[in-house]
PDB file of N, CA and C in Angstrom:
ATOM      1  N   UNK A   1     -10.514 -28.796 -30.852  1.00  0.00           N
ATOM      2  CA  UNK A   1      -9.155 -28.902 -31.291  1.00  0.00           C
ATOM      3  C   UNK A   1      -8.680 -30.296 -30.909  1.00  0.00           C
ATOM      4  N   UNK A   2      -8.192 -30.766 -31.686  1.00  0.00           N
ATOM      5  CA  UNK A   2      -7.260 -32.146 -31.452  1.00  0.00           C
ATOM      6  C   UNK A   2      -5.846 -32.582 -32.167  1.00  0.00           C
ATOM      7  N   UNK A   3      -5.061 -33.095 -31.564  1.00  0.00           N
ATOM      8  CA  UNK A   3      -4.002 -33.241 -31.935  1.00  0.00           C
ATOM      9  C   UNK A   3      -3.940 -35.012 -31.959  1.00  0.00           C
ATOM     10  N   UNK A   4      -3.690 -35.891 -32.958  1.00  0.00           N
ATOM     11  CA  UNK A   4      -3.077 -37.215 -32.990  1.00  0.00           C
ATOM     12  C   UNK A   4      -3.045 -37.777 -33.916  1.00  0.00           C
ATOM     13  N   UNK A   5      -2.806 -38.858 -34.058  1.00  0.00           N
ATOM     14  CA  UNK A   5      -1.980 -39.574 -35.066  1.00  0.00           C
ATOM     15  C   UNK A   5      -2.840 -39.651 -36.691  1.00  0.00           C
ATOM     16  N   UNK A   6      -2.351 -38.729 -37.385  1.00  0.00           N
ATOM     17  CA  UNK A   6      -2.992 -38.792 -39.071  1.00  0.00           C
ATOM     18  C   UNK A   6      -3.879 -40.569 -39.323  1.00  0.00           C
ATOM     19  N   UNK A   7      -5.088 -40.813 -39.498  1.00  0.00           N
ATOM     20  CA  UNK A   7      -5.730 -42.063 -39.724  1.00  0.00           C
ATOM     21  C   UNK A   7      -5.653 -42.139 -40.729  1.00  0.00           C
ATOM     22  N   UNK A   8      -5.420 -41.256 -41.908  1.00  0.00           N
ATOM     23  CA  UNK A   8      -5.004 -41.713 -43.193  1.00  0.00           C
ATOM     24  C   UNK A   8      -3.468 -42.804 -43.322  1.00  0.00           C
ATOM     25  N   UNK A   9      -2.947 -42.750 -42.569  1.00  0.00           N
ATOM     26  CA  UNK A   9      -1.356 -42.792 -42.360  1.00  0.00           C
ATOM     27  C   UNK A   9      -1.982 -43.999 -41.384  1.00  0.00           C
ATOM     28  N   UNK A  10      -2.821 -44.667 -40.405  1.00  0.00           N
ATOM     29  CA  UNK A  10      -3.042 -45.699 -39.611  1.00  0.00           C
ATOM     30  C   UNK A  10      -3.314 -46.457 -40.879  1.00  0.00           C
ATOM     31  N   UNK A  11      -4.351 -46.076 -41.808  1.00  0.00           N
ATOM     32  CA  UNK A  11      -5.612 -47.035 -42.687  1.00  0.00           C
ATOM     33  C   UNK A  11      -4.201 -47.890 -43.206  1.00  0.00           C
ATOM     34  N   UNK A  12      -3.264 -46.831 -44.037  1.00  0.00           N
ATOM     35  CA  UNK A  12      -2.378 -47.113 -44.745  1.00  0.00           C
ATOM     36  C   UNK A  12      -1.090 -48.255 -44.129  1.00  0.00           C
ATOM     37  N   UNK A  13      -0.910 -48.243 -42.789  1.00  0.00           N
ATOM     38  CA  UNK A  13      -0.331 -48.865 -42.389  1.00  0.00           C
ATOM     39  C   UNK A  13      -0.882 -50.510 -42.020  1.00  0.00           C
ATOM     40  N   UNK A  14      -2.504 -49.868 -41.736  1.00  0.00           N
ATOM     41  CA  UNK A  14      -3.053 -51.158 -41.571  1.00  0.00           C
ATOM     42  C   UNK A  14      -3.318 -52.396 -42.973  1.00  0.00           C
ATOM     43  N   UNK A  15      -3.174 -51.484 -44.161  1.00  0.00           N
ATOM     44  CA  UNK A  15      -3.302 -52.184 -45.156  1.00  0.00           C
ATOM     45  C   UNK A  15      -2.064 -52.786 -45.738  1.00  0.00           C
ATOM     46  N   UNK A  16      -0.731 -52.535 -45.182  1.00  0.00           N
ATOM     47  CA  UNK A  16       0.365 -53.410 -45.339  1.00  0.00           C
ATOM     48  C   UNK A  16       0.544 -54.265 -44.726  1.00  0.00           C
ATOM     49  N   UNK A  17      -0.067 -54.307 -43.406  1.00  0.00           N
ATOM     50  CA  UNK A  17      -0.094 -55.550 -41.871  1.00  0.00           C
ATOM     51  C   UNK A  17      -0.824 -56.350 -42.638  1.00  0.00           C
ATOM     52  N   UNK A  18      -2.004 -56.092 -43.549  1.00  0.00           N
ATOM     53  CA  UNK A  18      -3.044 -57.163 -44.218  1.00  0.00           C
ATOM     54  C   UNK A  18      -2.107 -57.633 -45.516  1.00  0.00           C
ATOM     55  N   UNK A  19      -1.261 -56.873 -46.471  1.00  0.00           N
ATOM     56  CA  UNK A  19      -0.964 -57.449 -47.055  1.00  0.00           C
ATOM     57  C   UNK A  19       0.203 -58.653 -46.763  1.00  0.00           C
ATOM     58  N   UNK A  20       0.811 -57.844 -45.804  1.00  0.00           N
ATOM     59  CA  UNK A  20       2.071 -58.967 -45.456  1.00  0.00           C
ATOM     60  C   UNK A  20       1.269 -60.376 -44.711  1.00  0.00           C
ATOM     61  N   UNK A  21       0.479 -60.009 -44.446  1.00  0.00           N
ATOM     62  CA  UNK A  21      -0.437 -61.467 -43.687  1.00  0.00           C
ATOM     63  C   UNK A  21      -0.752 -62.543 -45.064  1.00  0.00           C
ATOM     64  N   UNK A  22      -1.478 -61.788 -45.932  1.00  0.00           N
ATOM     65  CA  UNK A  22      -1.878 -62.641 -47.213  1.00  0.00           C
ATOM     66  C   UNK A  22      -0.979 -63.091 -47.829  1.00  0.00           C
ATOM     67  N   UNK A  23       0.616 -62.829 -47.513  1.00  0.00           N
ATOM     68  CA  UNK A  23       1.414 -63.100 -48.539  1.00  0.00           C
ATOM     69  C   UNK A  23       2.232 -64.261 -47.527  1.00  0.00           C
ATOM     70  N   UNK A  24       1.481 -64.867 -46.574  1.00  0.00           N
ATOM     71  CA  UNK A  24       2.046 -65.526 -45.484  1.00  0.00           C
ATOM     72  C   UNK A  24       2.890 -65.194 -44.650  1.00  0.00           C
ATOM     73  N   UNK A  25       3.040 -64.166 -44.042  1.00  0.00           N
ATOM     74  CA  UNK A  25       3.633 -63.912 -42.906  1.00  0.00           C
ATOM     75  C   UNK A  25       2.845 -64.132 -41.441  1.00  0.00           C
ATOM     76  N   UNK A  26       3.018 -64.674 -40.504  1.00  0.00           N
ATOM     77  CA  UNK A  26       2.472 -64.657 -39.474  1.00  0.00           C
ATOM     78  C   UNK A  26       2.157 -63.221 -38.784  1.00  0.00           C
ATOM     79  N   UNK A  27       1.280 -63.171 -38.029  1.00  0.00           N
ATOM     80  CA  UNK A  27       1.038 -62.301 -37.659  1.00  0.00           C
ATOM     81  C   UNK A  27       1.619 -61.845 -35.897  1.00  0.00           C
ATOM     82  N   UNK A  28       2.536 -62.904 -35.175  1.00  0.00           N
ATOM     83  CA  UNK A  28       2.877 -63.064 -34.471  1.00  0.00           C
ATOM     84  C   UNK A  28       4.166 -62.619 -34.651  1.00  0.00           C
ATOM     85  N   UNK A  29       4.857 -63.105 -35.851  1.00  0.00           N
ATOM     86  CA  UNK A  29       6.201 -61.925 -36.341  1.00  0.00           C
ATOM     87  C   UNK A  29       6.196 -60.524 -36.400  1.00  0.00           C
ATOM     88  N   UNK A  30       5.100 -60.081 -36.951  1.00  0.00           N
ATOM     89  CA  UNK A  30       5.492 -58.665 -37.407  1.00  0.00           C
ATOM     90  C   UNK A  30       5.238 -57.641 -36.024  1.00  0.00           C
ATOM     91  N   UNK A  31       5.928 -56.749 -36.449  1.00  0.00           N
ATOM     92  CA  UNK A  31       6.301 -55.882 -35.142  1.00  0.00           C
ATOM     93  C   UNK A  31       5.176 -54.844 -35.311  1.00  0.00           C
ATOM     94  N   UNK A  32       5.184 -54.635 -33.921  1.00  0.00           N
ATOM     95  CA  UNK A  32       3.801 -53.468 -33.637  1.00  0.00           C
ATOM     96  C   UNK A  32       4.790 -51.945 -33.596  1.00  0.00           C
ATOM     97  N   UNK A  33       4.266 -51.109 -34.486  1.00  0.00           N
ATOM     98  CA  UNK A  33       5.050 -49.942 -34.924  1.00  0.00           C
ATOM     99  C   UNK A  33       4.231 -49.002 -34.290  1.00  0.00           C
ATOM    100  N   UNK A  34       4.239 -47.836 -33.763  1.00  0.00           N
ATOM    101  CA  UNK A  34       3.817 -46.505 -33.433  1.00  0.00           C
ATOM    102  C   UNK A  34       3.687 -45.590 -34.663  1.00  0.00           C
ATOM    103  N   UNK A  35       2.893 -45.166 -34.458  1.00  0.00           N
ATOM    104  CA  UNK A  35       2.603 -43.826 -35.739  1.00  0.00           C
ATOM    105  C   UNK A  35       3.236 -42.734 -35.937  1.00  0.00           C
ATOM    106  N   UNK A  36       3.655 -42.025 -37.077  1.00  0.00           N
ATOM    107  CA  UNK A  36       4.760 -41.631 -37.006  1.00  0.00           C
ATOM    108  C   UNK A  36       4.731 -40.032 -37.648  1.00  0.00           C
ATOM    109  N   UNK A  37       2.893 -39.965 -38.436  1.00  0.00           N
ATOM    110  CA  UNK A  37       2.417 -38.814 -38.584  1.00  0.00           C
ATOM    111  C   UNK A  37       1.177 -38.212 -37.834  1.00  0.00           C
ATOM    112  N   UNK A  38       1.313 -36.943 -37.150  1.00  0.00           N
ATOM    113  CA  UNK A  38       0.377 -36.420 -36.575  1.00  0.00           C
ATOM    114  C   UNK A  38       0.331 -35.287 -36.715  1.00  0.00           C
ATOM    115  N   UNK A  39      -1.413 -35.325 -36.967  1.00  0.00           N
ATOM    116  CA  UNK A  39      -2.016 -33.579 -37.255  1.00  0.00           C
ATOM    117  C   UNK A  39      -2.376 -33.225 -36.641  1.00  0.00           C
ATOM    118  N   UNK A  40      -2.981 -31.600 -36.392  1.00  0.00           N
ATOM    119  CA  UNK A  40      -3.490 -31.109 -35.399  1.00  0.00           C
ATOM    120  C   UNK A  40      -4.824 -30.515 -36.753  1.00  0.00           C
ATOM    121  N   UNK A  41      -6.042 -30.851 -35.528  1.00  0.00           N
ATOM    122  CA  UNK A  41      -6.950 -30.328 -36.602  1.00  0.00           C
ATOM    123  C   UNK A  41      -7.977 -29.297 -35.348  1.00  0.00           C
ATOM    124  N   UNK A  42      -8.444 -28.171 -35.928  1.00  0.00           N
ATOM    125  CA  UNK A  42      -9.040 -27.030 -34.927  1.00  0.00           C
ATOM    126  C   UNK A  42     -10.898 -27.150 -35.762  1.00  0.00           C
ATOM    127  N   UNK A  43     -11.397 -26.779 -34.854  1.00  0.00           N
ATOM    128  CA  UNK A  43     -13.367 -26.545 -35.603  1.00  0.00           C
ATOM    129  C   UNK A  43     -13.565 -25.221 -34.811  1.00  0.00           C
ATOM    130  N   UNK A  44     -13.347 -24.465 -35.477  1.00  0.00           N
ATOM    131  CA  UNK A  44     -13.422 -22.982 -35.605  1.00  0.00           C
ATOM    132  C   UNK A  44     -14.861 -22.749 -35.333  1.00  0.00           C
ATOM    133  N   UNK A  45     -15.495 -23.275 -35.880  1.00  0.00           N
ATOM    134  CA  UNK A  45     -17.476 -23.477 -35.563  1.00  0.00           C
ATOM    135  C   UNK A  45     -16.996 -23.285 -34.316  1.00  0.00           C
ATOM    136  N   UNK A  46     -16.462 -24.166 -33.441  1.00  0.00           N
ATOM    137  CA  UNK A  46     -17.337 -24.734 -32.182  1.00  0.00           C
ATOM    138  C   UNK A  46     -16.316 -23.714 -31.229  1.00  0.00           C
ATOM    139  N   UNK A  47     -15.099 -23.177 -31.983  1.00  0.00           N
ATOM    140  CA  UNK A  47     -14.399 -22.261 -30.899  1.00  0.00           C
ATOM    141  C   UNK A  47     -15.392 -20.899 -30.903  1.00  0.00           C
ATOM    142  N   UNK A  48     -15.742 -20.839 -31.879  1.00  0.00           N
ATOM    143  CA  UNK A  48     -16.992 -19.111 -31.813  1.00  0.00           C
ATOM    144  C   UNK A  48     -17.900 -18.980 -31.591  1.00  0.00           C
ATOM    145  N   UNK A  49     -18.278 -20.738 -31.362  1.00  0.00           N
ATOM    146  CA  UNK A  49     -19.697 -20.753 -30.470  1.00  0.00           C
ATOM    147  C   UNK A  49     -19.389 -20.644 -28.582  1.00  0.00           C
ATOM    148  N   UNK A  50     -18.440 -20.928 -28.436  1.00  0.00           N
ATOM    149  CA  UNK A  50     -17.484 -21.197 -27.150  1.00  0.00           C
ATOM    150  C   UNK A  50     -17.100 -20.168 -26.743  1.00  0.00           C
ATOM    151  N   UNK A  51     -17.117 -18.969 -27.599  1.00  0.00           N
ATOM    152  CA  UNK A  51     -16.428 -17.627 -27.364  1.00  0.00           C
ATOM    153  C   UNK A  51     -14.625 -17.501 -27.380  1.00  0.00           C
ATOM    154  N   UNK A  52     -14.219 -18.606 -27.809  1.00  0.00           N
ATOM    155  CA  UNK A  52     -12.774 -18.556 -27.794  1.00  0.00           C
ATOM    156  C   UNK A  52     -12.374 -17.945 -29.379  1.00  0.00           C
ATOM    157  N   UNK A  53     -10.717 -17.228 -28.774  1.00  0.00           N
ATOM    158  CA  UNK A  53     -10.532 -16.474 -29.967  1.00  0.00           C
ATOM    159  C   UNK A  53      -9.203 -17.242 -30.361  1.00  0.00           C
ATOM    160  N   UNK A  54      -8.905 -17.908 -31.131  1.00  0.00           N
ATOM    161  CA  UNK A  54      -7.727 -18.766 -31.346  1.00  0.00           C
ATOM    162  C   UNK A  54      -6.427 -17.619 -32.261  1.00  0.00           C
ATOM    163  N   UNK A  55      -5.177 -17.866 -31.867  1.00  0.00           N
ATOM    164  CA  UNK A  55      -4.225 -17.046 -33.008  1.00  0.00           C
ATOM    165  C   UNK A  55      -4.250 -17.120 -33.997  1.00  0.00           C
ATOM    166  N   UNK A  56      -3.940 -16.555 -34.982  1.00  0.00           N
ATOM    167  CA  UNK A  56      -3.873 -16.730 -36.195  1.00  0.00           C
ATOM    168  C   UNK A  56      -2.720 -17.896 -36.450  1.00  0.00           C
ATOM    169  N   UNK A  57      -1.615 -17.580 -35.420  1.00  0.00           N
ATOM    170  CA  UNK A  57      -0.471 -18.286 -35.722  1.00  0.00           C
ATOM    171  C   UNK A  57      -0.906 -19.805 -35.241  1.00  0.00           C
ATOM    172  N   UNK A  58      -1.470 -19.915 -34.809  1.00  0.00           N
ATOM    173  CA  UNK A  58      -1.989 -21.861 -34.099  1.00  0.00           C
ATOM    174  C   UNK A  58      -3.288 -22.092 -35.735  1.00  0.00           C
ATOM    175  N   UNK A  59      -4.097 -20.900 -35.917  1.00  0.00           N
ATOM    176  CA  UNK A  59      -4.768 -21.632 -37.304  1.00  0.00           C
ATOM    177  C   UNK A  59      -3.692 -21.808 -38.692  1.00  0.00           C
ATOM    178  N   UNK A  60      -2.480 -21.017 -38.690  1.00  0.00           N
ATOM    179  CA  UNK A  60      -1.687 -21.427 -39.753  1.00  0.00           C
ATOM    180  C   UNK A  60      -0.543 -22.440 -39.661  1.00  0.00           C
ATOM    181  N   UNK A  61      -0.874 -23.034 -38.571  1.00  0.00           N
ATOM    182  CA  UNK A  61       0.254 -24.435 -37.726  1.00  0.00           C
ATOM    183  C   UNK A  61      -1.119 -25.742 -37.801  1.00  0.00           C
ATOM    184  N   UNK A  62      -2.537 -25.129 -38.566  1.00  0.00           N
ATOM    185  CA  UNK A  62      -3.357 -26.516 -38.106  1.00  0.00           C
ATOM    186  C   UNK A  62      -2.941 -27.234 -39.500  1.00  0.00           C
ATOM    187  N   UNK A  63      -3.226 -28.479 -39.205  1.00  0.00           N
ATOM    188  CA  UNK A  63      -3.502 -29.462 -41.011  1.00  0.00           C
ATOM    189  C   UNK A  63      -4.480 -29.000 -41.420  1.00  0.00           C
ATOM    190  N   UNK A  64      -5.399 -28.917 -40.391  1.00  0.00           N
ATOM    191  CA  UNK A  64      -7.015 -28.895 -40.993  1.00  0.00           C
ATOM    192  C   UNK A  64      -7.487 -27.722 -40.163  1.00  0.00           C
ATOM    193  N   UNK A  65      -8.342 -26.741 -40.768  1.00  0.00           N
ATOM    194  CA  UNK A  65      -9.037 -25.848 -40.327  1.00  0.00           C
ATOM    195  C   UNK A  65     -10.440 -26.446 -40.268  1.00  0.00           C
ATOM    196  N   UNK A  66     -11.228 -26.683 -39.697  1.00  0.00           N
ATOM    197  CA  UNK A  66     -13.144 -26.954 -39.925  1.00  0.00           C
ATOM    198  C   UNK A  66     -13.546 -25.231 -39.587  1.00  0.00           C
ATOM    199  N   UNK A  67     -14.555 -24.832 -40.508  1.00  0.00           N
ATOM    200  CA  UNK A  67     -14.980 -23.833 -40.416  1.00  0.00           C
ATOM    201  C   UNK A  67     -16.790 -23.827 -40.765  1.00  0.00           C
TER     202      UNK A  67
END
């Protein structure tokens, strides 16, 4: 189980830091932002190999189920 910051949502942020660079902005201007979407993703595999029994209500609160 893990919980942190969506990397779809980093890639995406990182590809506006690149565009605003190419379009001449320094890179010493732009402000360092914190992430602002986060998922929680569970691997159900590895909880039933573990013997753990997770709620139903925490698998219908995940983004991502791995099964």
């Amino acid at each position: 189980m893990a919980y942190g910051p969506s990397l779809q949502a980093i890639y995406w942020r990182g590809a506006t830091y690149v565009d605003r660079i190419l379009r001449g902005a320094k890179p010493s201007d732009l402000p360092v932002e914190q992430p602002t979407v986060f998922e929680l993703v569970v691997n159900l595999t590895t909880a039933k190999t573990l013997g753990l029994e997770l709620p139903p209500t925490l698998l219908a609160r995940a983004n991502r189920v791995i099964e």
